[in-house]
PDB file of N, CA and C in Angstrom:
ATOM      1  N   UNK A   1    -135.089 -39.146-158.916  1.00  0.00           N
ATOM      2  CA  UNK A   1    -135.476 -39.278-157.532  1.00  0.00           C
ATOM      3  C   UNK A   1    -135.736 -40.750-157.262  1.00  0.00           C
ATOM      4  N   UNK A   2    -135.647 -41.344-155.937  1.00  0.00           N
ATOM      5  CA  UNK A   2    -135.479 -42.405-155.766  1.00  0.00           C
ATOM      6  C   UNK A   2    -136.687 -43.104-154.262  1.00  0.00           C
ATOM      7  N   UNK A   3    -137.495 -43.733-154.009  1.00  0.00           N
ATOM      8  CA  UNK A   3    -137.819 -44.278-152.869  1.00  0.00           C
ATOM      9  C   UNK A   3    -137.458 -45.393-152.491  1.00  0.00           C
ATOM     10  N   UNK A   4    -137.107 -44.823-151.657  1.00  0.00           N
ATOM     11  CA  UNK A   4    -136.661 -46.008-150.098  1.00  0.00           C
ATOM     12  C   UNK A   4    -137.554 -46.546-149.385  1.00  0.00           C
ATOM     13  N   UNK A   5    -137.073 -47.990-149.564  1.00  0.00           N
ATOM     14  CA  UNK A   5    -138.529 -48.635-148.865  1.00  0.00           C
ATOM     15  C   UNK A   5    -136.890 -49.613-147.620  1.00  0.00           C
ATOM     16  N   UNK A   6    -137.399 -49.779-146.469  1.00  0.00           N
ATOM     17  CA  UNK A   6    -136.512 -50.666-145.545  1.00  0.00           C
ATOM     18  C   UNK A   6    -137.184 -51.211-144.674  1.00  0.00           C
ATOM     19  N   UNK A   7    -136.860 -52.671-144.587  1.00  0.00           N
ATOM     20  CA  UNK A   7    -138.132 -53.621-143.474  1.00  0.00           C
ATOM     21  C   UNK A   7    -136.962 -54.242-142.505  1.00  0.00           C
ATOM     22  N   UNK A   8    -137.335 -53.585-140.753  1.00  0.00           N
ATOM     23  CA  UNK A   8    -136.205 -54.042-140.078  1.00  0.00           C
ATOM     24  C   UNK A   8    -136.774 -54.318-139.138  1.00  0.00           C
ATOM     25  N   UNK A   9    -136.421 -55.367-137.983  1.00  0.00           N
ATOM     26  CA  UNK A   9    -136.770 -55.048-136.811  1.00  0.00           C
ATOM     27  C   UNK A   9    -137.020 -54.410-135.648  1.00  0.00           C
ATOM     28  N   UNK A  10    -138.134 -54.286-134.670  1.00  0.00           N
ATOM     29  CA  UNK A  10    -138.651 -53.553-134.215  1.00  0.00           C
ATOM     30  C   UNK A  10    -137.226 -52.820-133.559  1.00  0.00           C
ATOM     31  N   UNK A  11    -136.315 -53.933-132.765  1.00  0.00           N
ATOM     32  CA  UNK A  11    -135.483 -53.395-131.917  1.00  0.00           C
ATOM     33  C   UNK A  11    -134.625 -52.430-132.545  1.00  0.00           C
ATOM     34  N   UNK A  12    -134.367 -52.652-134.011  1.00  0.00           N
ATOM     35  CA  UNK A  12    -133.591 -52.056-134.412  1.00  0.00           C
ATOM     36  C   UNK A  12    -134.116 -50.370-135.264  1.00  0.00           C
ATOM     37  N   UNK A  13    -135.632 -50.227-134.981  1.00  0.00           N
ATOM     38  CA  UNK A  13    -135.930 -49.143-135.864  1.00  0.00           C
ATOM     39  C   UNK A  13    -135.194 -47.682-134.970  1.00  0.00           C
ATOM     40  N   UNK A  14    -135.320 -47.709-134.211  1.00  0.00           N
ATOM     41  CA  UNK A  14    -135.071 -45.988-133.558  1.00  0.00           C
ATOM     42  C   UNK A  14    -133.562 -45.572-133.884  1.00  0.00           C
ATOM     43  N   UNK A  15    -132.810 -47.064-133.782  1.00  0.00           N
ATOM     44  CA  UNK A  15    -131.326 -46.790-134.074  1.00  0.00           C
ATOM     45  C   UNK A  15    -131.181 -46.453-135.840  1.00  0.00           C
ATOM     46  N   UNK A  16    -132.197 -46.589-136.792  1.00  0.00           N
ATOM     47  CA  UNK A  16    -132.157 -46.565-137.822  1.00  0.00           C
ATOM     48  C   UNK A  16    -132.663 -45.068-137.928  1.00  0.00           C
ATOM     49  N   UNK A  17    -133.502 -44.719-137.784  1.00  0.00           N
ATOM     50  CA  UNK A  17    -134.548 -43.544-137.658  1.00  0.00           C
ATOM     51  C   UNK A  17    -133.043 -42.052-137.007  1.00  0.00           C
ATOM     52  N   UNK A  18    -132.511 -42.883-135.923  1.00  0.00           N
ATOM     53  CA  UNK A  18    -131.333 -41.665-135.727  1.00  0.00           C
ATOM     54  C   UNK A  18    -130.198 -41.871-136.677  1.00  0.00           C
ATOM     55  N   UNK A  19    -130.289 -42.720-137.178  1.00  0.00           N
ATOM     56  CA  UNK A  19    -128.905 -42.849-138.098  1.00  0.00           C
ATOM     57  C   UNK A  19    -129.360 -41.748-139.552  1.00  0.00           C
ATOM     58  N   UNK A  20    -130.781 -42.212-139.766  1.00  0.00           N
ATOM     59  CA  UNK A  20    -130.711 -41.470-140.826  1.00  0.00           C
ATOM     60  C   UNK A  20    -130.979 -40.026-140.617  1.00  0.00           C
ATOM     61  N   UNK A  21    -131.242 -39.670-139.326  1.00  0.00           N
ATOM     62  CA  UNK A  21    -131.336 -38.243-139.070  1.00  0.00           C
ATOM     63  C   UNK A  21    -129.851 -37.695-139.139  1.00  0.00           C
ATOM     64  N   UNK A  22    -128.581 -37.972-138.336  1.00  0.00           N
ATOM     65  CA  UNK A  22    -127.287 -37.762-138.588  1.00  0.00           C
ATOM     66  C   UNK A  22    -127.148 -37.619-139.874  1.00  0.00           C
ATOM     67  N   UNK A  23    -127.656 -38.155-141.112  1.00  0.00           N
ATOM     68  CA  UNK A  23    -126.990 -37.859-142.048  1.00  0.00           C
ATOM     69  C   UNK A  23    -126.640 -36.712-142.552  1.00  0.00           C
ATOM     70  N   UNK A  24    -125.632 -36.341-143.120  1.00  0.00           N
ATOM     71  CA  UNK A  24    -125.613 -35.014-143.500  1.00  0.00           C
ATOM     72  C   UNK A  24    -126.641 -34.566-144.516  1.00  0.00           C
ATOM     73  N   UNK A  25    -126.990 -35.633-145.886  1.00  0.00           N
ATOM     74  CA  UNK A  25    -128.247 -35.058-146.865  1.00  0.00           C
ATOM     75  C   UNK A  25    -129.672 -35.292-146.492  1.00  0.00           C
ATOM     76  N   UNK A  26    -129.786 -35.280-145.011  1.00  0.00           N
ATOM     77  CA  UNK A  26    -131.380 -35.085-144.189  1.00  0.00           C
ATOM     78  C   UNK A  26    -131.454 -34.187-144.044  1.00  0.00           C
ATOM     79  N   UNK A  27    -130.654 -33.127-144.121  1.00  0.00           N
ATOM     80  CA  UNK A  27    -131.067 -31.790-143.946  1.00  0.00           C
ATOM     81  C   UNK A  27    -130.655 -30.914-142.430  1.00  0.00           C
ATOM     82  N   UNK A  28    -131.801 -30.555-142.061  1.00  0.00           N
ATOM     83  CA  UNK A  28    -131.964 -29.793-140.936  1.00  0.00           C
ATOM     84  C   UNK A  28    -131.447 -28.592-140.915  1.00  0.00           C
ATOM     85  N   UNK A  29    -130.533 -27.700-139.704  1.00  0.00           N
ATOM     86  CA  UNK A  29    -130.706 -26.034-139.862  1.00  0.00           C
ATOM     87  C   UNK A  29    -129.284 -25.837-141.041  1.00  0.00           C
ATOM     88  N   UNK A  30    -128.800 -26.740-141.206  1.00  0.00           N
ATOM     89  CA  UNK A  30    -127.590 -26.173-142.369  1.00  0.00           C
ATOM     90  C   UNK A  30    -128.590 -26.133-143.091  1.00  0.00           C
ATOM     91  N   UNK A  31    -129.069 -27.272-144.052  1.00  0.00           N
ATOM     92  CA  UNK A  31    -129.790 -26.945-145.464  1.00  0.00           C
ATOM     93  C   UNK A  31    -131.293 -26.690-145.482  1.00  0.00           C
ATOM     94  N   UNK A  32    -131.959 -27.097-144.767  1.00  0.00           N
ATOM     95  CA  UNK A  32    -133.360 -26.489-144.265  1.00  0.00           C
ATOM     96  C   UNK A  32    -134.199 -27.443-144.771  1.00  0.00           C
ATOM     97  N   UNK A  33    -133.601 -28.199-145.152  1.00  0.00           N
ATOM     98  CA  UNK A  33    -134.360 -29.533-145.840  1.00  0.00           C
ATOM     99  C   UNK A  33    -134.615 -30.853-145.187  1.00  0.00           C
ATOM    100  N   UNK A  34    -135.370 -31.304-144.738  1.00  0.00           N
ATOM    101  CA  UNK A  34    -135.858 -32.743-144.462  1.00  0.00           C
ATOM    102  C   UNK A  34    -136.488 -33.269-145.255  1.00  0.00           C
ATOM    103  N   UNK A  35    -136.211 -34.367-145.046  1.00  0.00           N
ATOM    104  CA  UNK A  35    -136.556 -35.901-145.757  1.00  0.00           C
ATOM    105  C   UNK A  35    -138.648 -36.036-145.283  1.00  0.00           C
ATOM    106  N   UNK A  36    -138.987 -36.568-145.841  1.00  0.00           N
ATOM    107  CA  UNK A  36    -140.535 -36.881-144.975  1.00  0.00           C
ATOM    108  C   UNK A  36    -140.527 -38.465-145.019  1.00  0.00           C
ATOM    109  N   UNK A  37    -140.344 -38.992-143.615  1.00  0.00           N
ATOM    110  CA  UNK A  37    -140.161 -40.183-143.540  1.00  0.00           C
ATOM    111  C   UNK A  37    -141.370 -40.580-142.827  1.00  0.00           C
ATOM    112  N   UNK A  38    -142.083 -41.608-143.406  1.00  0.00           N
ATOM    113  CA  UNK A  38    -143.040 -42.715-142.825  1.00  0.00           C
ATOM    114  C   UNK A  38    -142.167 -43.985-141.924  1.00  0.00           C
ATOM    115  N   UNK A  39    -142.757 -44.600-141.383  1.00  0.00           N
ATOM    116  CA  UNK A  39    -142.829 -45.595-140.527  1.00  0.00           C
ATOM    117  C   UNK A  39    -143.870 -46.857-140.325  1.00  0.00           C
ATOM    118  N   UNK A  40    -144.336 -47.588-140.990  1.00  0.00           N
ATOM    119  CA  UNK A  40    -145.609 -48.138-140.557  1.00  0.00           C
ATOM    120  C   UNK A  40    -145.299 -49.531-139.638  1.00  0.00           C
ATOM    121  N   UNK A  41    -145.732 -49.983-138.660  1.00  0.00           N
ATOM    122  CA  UNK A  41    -145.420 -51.453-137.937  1.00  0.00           C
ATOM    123  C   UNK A  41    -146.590 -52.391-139.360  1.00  0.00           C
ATOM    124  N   UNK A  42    -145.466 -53.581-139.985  1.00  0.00           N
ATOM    125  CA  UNK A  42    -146.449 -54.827-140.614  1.00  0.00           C
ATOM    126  C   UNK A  42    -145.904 -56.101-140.110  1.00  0.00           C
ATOM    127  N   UNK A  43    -146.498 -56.722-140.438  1.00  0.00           N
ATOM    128  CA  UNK A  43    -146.405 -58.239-139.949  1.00  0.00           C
ATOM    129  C   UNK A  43    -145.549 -58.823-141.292  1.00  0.00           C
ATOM    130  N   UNK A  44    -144.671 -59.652-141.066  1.00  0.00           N
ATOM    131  CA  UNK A  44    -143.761 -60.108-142.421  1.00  0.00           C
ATOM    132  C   UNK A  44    -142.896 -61.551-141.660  1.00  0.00           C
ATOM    133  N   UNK A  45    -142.238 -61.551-142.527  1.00  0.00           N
ATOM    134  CA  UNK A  45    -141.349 -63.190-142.410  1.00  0.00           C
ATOM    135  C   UNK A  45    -140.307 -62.904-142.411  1.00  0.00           C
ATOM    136  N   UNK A  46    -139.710 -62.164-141.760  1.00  0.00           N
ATOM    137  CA  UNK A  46    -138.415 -61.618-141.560  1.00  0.00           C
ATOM    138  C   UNK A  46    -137.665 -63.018-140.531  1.00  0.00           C
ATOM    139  N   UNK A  47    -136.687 -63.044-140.671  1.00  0.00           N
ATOM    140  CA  UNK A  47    -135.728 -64.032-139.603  1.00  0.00           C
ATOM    141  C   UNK A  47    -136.302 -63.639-137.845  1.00  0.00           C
ATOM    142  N   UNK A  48    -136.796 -64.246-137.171  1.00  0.00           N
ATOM    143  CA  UNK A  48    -137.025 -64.019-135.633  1.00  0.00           C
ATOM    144  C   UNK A  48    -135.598 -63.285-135.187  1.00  0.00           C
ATOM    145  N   UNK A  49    -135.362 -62.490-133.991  1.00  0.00           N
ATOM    146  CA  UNK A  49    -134.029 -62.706-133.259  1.00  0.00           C
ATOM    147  C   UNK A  49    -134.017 -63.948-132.459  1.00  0.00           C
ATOM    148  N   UNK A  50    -135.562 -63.795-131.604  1.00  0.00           N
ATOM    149  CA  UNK A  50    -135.404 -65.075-130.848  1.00  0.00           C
ATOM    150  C   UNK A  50    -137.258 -65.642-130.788  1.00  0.00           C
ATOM    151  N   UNK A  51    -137.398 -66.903-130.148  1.00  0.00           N
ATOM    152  CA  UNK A  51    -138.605 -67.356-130.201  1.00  0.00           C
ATOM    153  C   UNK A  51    -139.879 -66.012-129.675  1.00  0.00           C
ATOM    154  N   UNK A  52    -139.523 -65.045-128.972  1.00  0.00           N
ATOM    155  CA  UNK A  52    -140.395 -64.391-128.737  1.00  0.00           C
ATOM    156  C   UNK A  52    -140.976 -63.413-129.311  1.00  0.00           C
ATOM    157  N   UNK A  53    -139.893 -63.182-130.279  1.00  0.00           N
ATOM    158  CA  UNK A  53    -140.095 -62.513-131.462  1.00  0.00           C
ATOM    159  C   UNK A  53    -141.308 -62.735-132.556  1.00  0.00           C
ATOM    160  N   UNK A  54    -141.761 -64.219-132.664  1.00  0.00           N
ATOM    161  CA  UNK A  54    -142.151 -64.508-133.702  1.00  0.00           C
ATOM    162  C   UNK A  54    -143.768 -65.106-132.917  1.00  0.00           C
ATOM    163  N   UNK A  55    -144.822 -64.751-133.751  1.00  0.00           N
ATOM    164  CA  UNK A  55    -146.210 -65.313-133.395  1.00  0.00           C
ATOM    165  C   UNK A  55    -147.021 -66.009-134.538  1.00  0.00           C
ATOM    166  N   UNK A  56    -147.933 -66.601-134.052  1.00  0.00           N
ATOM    167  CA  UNK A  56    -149.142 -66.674-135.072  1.00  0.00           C
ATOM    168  C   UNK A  56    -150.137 -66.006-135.222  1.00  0.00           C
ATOM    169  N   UNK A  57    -150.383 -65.848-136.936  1.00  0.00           N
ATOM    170  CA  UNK A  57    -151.450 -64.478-137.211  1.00  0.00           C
ATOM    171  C   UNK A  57    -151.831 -65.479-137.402  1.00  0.00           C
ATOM    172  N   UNK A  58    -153.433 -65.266-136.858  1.00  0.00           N
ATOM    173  CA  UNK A  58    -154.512 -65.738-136.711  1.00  0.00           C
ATOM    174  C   UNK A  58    -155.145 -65.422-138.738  1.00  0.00           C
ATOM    175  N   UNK A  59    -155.458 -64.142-138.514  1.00  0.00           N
ATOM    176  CA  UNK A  59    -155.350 -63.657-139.779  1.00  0.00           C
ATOM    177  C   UNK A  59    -154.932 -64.292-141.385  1.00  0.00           C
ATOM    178  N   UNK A  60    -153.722 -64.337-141.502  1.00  0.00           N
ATOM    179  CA  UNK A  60    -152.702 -65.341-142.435  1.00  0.00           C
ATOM    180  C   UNK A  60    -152.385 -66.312-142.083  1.00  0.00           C
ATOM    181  N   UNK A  61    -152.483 -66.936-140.759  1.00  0.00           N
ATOM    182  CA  UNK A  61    -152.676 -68.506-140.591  1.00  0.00           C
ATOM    183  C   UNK A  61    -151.119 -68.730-140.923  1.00  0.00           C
ATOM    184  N   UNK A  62    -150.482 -68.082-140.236  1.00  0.00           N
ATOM    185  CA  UNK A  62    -148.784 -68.156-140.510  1.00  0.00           C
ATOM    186  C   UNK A  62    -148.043 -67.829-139.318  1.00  0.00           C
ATOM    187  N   UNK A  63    -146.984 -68.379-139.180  1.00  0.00           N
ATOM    188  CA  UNK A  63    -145.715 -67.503-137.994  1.00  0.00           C
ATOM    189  C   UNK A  63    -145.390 -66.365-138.804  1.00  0.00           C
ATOM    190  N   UNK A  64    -145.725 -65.116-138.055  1.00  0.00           N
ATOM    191  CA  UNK A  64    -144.841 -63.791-138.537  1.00  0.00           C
ATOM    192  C   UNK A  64    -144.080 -63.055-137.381  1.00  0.00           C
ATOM    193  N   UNK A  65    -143.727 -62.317-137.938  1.00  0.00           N
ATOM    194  CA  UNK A  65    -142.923 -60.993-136.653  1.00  0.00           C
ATOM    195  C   UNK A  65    -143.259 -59.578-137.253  1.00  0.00           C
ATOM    196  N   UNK A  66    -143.370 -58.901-135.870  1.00  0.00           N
ATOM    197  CA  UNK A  66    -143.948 -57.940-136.485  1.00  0.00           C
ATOM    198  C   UNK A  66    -142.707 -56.668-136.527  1.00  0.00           C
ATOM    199  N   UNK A  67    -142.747 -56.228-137.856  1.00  0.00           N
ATOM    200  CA  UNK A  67    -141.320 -55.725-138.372  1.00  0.00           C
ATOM    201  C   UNK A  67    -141.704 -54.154-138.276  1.00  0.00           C
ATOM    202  N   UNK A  68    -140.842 -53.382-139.005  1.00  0.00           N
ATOM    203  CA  UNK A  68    -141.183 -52.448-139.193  1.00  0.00           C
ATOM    204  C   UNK A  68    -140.772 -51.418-141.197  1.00  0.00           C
ATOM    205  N   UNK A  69    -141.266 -50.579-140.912  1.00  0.00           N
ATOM    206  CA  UNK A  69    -141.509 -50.421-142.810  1.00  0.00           C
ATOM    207  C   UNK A  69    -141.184 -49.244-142.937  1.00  0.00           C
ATOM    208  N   UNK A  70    -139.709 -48.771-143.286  1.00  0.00           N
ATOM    209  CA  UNK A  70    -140.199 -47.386-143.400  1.00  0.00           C
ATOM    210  C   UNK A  70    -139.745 -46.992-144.929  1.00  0.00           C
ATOM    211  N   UNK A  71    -140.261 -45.886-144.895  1.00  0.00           N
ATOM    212  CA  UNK A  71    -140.529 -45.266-146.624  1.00  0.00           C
ATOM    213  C   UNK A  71    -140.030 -43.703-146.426  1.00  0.00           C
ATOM    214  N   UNK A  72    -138.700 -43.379-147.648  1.00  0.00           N
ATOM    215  CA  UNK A  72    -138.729 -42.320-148.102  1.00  0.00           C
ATOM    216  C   UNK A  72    -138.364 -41.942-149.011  1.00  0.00           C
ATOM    217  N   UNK A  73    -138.348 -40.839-149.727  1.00  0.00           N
ATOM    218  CA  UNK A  73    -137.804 -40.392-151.374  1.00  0.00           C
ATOM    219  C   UNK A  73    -136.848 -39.518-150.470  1.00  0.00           C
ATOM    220  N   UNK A  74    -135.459 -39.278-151.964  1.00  0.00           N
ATOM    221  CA  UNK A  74    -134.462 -39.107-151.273  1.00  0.00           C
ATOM    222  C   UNK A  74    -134.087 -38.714-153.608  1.00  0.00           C
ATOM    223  N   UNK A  75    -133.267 -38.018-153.013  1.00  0.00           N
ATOM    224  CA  UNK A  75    -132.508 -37.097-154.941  1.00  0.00           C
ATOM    225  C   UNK A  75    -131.067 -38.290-154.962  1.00  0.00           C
ATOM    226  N   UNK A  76    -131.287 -38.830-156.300  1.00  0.00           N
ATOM    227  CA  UNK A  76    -130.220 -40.303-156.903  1.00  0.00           C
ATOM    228  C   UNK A  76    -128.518 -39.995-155.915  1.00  0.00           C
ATOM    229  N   UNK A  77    -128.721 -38.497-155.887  1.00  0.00           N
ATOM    230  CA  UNK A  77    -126.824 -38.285-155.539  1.00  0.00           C
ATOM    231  C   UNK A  77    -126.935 -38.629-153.619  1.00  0.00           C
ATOM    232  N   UNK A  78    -128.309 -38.734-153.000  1.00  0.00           N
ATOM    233  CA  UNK A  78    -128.673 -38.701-151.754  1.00  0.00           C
ATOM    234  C   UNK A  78    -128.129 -40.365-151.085  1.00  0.00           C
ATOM    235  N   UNK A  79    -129.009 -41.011-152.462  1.00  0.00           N
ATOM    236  CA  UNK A  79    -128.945 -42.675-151.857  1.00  0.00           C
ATOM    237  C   UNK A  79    -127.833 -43.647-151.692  1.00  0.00           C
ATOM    238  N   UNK A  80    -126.852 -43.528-151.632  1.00  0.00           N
ATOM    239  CA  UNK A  80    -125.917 -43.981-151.246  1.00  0.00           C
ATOM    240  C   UNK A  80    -125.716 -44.124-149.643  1.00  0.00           C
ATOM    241  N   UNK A  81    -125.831 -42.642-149.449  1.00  0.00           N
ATOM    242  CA  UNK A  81    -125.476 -42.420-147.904  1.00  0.00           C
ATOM    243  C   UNK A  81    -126.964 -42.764-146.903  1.00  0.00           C
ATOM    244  N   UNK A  82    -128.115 -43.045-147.459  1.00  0.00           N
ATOM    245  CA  UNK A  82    -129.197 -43.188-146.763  1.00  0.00           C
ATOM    246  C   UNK A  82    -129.045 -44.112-146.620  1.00  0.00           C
ATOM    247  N   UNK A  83    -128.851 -45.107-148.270  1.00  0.00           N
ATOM    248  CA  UNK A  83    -128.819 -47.107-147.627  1.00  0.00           C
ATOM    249  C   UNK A  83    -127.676 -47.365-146.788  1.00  0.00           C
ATOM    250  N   UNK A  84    -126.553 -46.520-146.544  1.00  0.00           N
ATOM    251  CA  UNK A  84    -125.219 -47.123-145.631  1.00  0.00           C
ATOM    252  C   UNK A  84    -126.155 -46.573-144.203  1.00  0.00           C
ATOM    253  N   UNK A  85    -126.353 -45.539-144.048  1.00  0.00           N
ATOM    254  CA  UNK A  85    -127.128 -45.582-142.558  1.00  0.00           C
ATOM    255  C   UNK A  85    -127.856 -46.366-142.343  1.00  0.00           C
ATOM    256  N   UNK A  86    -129.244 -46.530-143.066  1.00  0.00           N
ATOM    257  CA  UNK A  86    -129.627 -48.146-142.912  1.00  0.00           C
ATOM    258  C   UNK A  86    -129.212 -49.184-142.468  1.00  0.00           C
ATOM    259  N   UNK A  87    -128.673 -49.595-143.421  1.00  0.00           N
ATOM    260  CA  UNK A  87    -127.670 -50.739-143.390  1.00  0.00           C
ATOM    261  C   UNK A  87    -126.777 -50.865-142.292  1.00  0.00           C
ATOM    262  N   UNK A  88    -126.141 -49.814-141.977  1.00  0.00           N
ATOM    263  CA  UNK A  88    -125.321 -50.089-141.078  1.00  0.00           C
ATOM    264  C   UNK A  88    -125.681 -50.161-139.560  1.00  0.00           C
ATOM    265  N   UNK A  89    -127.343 -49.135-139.023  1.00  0.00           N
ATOM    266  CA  UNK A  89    -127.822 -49.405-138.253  1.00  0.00           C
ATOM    267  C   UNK A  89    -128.487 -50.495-137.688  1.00  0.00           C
ATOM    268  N   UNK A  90    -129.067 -50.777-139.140  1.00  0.00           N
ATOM    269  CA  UNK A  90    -129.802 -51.749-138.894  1.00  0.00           C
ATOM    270  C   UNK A  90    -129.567 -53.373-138.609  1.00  0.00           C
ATOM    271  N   UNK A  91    -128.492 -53.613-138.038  1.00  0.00           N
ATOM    272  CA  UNK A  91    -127.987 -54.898-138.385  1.00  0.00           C
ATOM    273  C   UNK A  91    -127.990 -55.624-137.070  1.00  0.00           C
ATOM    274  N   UNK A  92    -127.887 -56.654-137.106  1.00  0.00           N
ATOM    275  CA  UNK A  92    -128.552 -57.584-135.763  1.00  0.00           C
ATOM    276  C   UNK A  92    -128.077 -58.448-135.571  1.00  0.00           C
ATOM    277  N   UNK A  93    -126.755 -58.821-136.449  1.00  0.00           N
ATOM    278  CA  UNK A  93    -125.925 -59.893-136.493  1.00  0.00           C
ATOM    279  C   UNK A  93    -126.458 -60.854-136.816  1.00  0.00           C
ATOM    280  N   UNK A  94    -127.397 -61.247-137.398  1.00  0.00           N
ATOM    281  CA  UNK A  94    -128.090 -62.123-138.445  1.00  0.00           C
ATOM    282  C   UNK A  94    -127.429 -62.243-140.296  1.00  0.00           C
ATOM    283  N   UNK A  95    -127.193 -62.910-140.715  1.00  0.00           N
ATOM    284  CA  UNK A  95    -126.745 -63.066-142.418  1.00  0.00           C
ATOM    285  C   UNK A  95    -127.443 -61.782-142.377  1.00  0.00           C
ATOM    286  N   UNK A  96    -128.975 -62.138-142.488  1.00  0.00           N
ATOM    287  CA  UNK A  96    -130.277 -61.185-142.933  1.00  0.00           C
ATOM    288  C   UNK A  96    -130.572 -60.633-142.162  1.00  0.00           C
ATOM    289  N   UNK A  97    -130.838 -59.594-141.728  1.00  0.00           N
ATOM    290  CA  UNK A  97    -131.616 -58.516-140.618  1.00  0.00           C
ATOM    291  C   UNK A  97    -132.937 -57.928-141.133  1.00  0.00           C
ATOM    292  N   UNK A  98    -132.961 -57.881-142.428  1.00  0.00           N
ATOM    293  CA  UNK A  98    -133.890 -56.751-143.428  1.00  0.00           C
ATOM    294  C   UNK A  98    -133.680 -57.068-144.652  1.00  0.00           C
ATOM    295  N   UNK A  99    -134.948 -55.784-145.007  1.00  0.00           N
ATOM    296  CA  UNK A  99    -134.442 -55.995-146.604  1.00  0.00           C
ATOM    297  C   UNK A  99    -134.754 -54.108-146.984  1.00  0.00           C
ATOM    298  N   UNK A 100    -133.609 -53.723-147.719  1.00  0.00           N
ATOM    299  CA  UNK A 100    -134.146 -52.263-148.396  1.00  0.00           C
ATOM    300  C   UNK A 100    -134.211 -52.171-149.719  1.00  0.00           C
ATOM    301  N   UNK A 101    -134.925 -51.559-150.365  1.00  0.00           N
ATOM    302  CA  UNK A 101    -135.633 -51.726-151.929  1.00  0.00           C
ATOM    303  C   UNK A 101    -135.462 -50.330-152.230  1.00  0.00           C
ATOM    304  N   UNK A 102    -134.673 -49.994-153.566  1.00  0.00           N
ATOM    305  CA  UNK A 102    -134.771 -48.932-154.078  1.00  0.00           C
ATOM    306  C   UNK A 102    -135.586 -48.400-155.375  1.00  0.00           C
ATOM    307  N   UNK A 103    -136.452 -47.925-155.544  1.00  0.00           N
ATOM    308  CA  UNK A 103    -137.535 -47.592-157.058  1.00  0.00           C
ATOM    309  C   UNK A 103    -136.813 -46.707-157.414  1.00  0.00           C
ATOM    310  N   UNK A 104    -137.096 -46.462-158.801  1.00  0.00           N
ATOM    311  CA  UNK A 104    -137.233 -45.071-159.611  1.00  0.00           C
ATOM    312  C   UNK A 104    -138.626 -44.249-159.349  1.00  0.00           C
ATOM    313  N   UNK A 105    -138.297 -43.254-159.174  1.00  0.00           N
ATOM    314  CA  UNK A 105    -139.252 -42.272-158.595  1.00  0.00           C
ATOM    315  C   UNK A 105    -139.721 -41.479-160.416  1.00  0.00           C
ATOM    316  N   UNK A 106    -141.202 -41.583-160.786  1.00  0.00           N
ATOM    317  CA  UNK A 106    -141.063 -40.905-161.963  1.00  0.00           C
ATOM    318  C   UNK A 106    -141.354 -39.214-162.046  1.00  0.00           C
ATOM    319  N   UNK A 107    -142.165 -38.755-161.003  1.00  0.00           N
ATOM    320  CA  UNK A 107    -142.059 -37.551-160.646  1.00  0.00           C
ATOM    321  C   UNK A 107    -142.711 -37.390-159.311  1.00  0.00           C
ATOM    322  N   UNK A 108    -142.272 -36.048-159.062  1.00  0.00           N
ATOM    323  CA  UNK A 108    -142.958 -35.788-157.806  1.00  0.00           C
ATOM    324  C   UNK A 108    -143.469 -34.230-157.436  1.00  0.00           C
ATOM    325  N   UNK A 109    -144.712 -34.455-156.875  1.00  0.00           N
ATOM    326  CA  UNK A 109    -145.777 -33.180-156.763  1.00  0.00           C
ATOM    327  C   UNK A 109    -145.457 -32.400-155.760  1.00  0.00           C
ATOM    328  N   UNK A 110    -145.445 -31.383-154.928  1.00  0.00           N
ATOM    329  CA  UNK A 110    -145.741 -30.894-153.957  1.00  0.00           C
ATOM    330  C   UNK A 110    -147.128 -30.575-153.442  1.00  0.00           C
ATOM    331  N   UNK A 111    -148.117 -30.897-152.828  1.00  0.00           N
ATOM    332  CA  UNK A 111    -148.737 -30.051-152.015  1.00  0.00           C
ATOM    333  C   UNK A 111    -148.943 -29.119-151.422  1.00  0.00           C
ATOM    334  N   UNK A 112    -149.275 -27.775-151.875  1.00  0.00           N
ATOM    335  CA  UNK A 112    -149.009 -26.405-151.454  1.00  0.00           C
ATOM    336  C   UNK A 112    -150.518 -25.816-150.794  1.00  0.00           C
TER     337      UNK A 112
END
């Protein structure tokens, strides 16, 4: 098992968020299975699109933008097709738009 971690811009999260819903291994009424995807807004050093994009945290005493983070586990034969939705949504015509990080997952619990 694998987690997905992806840091993109704001403009670009909803188009990411539907891309990875289209996928076919997200599940829904064919396989009955969904993904449990987080979202959190953080502040990071991602490339601006444009000057308005980017502020000073008072906080970290830095220019940041405030990006977005999302997180999910996904089965090794899954991740291929999750990082191309990503990826392919997420892009902004920048070299860099983001960054997505893949772990090894060492097990995982359910909550029942």
């Amino acid at each position: 098992m694998k987690e997905v971690k992806a840091y993109v811009h704001k403009s670009r999260v909803a188009d990411v968020i539907a891309a990875l819903k289209d996928c076919p291994t997200w599940g829904g009424p064919r396989t009955g299975r969904r993904h449990n995807l987080s979202v959190y807004v953080v502040k990071g050093s991602i490339l601006p699109l444009d000057s308005g994009e980017q502020h000073y945290s008072m906080e970290l005493g830095d220019e940041v933008v405030d990006e977005f983070k999302l997180e999910l586990l996904c089965e090794d034969s899954e991740l291929a097709e999750i990082v191309a939705a990503i990826q392919a949504s997420a892009r902004t015509g920048q070299a860099v738009a983001g960054w997505i990080t893949v772990t090894e997952v060492a097990q995982t619990i359910a909550i029942h």
